[in-house]
Protein backbone atom coordinates (compact mmCIF):
# COMPACT_ATOMS: atom_id res chain seq x y z
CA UNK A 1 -26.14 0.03 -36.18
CA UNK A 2 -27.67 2.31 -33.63
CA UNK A 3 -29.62 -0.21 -32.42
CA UNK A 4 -26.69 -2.84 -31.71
CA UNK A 5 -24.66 -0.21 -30.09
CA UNK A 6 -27.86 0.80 -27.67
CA UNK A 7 -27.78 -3.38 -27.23
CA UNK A 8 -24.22 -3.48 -26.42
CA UNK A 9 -24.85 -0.64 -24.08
CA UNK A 10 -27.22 -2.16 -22.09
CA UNK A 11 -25.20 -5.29 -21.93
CA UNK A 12 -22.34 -3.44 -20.54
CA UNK A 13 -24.57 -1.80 -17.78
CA UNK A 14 -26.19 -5.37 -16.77
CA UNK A 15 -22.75 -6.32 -15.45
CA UNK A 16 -22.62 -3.68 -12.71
CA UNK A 17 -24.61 -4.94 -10.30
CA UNK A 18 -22.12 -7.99 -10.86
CA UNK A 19 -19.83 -5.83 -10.12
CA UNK A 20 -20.54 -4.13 -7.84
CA UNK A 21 -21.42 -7.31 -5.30
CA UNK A 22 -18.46 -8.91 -6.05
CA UNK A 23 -16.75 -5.71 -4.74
CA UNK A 24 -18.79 -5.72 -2.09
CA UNK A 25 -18.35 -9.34 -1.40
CA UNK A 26 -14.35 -8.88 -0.84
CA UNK A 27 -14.06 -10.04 2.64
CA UNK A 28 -11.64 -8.26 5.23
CA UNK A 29 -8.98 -10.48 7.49
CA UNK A 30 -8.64 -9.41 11.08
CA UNK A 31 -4.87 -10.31 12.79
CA UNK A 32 -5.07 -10.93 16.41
CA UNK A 33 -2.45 -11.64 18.43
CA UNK A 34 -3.25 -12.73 21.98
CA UNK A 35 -0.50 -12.58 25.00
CA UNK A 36 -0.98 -15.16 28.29
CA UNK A 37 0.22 -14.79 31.81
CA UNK A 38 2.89 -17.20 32.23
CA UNK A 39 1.91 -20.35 32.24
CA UNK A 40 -1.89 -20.16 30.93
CA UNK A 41 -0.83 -20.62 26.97
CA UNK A 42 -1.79 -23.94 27.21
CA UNK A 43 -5.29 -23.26 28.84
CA UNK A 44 -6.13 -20.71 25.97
CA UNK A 45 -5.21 -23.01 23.34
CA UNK A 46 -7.78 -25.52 24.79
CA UNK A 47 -10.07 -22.98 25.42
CA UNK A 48 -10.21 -21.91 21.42
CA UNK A 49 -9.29 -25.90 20.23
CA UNK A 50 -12.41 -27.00 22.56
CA UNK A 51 -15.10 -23.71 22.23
CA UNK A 52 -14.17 -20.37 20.79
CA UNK A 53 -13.66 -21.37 17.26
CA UNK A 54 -17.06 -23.01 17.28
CA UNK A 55 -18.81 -19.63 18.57
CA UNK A 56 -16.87 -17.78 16.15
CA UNK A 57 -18.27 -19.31 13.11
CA UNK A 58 -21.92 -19.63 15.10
CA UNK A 59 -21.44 -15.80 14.69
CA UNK A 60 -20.43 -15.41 11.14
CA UNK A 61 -16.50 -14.97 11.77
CA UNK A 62 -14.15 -17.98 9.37
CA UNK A 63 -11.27 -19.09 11.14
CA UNK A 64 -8.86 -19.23 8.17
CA UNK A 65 -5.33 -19.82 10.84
CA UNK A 66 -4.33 -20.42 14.22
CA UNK A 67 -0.05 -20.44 15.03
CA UNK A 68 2.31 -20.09 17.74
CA UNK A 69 5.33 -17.99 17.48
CA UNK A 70 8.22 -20.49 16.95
CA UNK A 71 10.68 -18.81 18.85
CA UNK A 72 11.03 -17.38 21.63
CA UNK A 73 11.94 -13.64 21.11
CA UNK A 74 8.48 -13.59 19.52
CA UNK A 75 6.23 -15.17 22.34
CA UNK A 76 6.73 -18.99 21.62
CA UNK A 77 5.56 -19.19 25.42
CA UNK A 78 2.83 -17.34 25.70
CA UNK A 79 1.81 -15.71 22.50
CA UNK A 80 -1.31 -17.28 19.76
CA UNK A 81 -1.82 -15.80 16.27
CA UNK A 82 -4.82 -16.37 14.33
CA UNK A 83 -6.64 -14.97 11.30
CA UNK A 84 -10.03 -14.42 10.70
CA UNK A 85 -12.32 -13.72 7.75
CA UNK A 86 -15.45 -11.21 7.85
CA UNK A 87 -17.83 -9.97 5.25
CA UNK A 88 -17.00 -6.33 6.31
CA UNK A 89 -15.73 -4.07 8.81
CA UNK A 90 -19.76 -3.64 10.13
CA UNK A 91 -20.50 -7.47 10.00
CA UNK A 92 -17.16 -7.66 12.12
CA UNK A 93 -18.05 -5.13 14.65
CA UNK A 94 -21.58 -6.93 15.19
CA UNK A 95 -19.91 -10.33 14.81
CA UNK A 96 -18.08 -9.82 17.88
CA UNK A 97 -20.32 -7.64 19.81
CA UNK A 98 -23.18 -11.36 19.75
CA UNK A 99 -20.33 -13.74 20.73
CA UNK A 100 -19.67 -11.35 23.41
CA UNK A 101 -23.05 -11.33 24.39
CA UNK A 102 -23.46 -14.95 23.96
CA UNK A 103 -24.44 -17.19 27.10
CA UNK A 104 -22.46 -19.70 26.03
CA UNK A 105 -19.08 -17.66 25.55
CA UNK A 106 -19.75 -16.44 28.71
CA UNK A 107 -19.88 -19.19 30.71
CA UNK A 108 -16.85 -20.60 28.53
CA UNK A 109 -14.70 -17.41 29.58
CA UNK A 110 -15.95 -17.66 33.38
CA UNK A 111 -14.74 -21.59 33.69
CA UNK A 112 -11.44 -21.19 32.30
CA UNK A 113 -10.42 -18.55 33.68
CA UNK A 114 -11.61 -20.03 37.74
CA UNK A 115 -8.09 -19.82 38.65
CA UNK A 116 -7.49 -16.25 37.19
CA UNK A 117 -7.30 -14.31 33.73
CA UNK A 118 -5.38 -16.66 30.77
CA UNK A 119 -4.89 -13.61 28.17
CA UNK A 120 -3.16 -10.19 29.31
CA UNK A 121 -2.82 -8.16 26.03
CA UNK A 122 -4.73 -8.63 23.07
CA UNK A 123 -4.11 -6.84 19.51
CA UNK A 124 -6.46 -6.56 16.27
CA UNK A 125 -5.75 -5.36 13.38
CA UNK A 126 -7.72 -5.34 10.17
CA UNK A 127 -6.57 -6.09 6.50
CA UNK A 128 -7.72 -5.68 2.87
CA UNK A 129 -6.00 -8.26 0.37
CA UNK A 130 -3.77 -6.85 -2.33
CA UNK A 131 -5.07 -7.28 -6.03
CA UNK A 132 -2.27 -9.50 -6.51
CA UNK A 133 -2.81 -11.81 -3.83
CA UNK A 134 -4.43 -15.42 -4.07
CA UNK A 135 -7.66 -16.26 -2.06
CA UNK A 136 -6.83 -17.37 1.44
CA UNK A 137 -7.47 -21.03 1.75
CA UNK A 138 -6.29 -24.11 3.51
CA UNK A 139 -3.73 -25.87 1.01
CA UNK A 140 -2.20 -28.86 2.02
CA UNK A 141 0.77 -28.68 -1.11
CA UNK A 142 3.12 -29.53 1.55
CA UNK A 143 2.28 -30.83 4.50
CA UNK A 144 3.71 -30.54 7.60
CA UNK A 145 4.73 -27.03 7.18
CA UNK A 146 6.07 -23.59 8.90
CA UNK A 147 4.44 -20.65 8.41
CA UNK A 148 6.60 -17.16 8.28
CA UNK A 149 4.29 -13.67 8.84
CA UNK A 150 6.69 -11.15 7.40
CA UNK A 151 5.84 -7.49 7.47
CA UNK A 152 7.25 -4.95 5.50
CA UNK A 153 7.59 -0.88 6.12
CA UNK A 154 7.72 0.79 2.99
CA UNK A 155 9.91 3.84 2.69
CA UNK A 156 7.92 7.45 2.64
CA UNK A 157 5.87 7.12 -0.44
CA UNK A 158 7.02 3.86 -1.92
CA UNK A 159 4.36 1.50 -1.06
CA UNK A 160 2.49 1.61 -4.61
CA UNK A 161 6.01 0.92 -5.97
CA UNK A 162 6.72 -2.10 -3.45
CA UNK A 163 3.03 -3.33 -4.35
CA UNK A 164 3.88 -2.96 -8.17
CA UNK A 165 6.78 -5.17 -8.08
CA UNK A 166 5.25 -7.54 -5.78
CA UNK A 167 2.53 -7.32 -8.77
CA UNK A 168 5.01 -7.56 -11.30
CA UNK A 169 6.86 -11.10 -10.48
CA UNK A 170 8.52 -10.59 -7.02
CA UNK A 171 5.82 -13.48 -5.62
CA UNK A 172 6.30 -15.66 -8.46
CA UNK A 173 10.03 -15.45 -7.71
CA UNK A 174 9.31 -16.70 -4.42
CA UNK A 175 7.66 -19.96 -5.76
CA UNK A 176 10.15 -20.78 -7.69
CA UNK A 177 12.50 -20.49 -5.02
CA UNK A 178 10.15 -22.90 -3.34
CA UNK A 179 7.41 -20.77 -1.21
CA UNK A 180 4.28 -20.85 -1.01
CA UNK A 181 2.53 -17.19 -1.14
CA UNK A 182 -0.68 -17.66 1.12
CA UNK A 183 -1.97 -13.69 0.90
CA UNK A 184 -0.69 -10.44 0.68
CA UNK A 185 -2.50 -8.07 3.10
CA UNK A 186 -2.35 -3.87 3.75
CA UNK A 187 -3.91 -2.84 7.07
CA UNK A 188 -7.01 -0.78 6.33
CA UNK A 189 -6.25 2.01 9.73
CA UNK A 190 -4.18 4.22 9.14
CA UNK A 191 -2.39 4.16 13.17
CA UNK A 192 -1.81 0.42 12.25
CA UNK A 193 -0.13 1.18 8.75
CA UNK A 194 -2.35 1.94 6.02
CA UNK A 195 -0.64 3.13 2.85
CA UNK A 196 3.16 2.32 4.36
CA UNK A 197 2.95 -1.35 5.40
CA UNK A 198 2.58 -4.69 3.57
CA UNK A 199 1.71 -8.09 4.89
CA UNK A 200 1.69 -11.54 3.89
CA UNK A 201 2.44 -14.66 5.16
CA UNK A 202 4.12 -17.69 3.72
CA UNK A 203 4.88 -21.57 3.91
CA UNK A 204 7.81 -23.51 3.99
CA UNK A 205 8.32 -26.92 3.89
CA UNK A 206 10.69 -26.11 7.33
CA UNK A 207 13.08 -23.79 8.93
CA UNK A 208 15.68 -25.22 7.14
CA UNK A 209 14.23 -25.25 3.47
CA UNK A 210 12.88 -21.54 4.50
CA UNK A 211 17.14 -21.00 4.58
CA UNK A 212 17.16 -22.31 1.46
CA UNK A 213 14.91 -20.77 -0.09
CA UNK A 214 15.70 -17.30 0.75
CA UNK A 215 19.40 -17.71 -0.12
CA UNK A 216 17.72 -19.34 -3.62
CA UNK A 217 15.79 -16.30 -4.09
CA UNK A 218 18.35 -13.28 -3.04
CA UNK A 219 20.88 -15.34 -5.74
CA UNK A 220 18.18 -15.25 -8.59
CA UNK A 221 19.57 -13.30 -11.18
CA UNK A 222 15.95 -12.25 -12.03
CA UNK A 223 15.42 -11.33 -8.66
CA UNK A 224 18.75 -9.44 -8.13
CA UNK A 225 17.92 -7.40 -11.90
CA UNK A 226 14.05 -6.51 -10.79
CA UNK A 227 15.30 -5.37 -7.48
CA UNK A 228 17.60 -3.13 -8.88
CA UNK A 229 15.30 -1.52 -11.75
CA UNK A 230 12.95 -1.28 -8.97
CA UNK A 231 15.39 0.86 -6.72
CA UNK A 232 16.73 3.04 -8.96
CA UNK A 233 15.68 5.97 -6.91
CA UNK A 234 16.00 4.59 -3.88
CA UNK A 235 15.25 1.54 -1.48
CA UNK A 236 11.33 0.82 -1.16
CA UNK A 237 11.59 -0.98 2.17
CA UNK A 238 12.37 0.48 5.35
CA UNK A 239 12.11 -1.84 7.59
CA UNK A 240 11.51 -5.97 7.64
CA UNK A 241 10.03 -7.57 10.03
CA UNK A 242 9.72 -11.49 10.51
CA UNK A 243 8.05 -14.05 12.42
CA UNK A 244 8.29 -17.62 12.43
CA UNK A 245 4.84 -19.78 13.65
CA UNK A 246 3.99 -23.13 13.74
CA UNK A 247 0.25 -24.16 13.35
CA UNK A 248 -1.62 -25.33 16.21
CA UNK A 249 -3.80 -28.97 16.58
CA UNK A 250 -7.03 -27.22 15.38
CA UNK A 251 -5.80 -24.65 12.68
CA UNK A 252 -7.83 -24.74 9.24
CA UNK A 253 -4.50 -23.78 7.52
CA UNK A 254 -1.65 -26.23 8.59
């Protein structure tokens, strides 16, 4: 007996290293949102469908999605959206500090912008997924499709309970109501909302079945009982924020 317990023992200790990598392994997802003078949205679009995507992965960054906002309140005219995958917050930081030392970027940059600067504001901010979140992947399921970025504010000290019925059925609520969860995301700084904001991102089939949808899911009975179990002691969101994007030519995810 002693002996097959010191065996099982050792067994269970083999598997941390395992563990331990795959931890390790859990990439983070970088949001950047880049702003245009007026008129140059078009030049930066060909400038990343044509070069920058290519140098990104040439220096170890995925592309995983590129949109424009669909309307324009958000920056249909002049605004691009795009994820990216890294192996860590280090293997980002030296990720970006080669392209930007890269002869090639460079002399990308310095011919498209001959006739003056084609971004004005840029903003970065890094995520860990949720546990409860799928792997971000291209999935063509439905195809063409909308994509709606929603971001969510939890109330003061209600994000573990937002996250636990997110966990606990709210996204498979949204599929049956027909959309598609792509990844559930918490920024990882606190300035940019760590431990009060959630982020994910969704498909539709179109503006119009997103409508549906929605009004499907806020009629669910199931829906309507778990949100009201879930606020018994008060509202877990404090603020909603949405944004509707359409992918561009050269997005992995469309």
């Amino acid at each position: 007996m002693k002996i097959l317990r010191l065996l099982a023992l050792l067994l269970s200790f083999a598997w941390l290293p395992v563990l331990t990598s795959a931890v390790a392994a859990a990439p983070v997802y970088e949001l950047r949102t880049y702003t245009t003078p007026p008129g140059k949205l078009d030049a930066l679009l060909t400038r990343f469908r044509d070069h920058t995507c290519k140098l990104f992965e040439k220096h170890g960054m995925k592309n995983i999605g590129y949109w424009v906002p669909m309307d324009e309140k958000d920056g249909s005219q002049n605004t691009l959206v795009y994820f990216l995958a890294h192996e860590s917050r280090e293997a980002a930081k030296k990720s970006w500090a080669a392209f930007g030392g890269d002869p090639a970027w460079q002399a990308v940059r310095k011919a498209s912008e001959a006739a003056g600067p084609i971004v004005s504001k840029v903003e970065s901010v890094f995520f860990t997924a949720t546990d409860y979140s799928p792997e971000f992947q291209p999935s063509f399921a439905m195809n063409p499709r909308v994509f709606e970025l929603r971001t969510y504010t939890a109330a003061p000290g209600k994000l573990a309970a937002l996250d636990a019925r997110f966990r606990g059925g709210e996204t498979e609520l949204f599929a049956r109501a027909g959309m598609n969860g792509l990844v559930y995301l918490h920024p990882l700084d606190a300035e940019q909302g760590a431990g009060t904001t959630l982020v994910y991102l969704l498909a539709h089939q179109s503006r119009a079945a997103a409508e549906k949808s929605w009004q499907a899911f806020r009629d669910d009975p199931d829906w309507i009982a778990m949100r009201d179990k879930s606020e018994a002691a008060g509202k877990l969101v404090a603020k909603v924020q949405s944004v509707f994007l359409q992918p561009t030519g050269f997005s992995p995810i469309e």
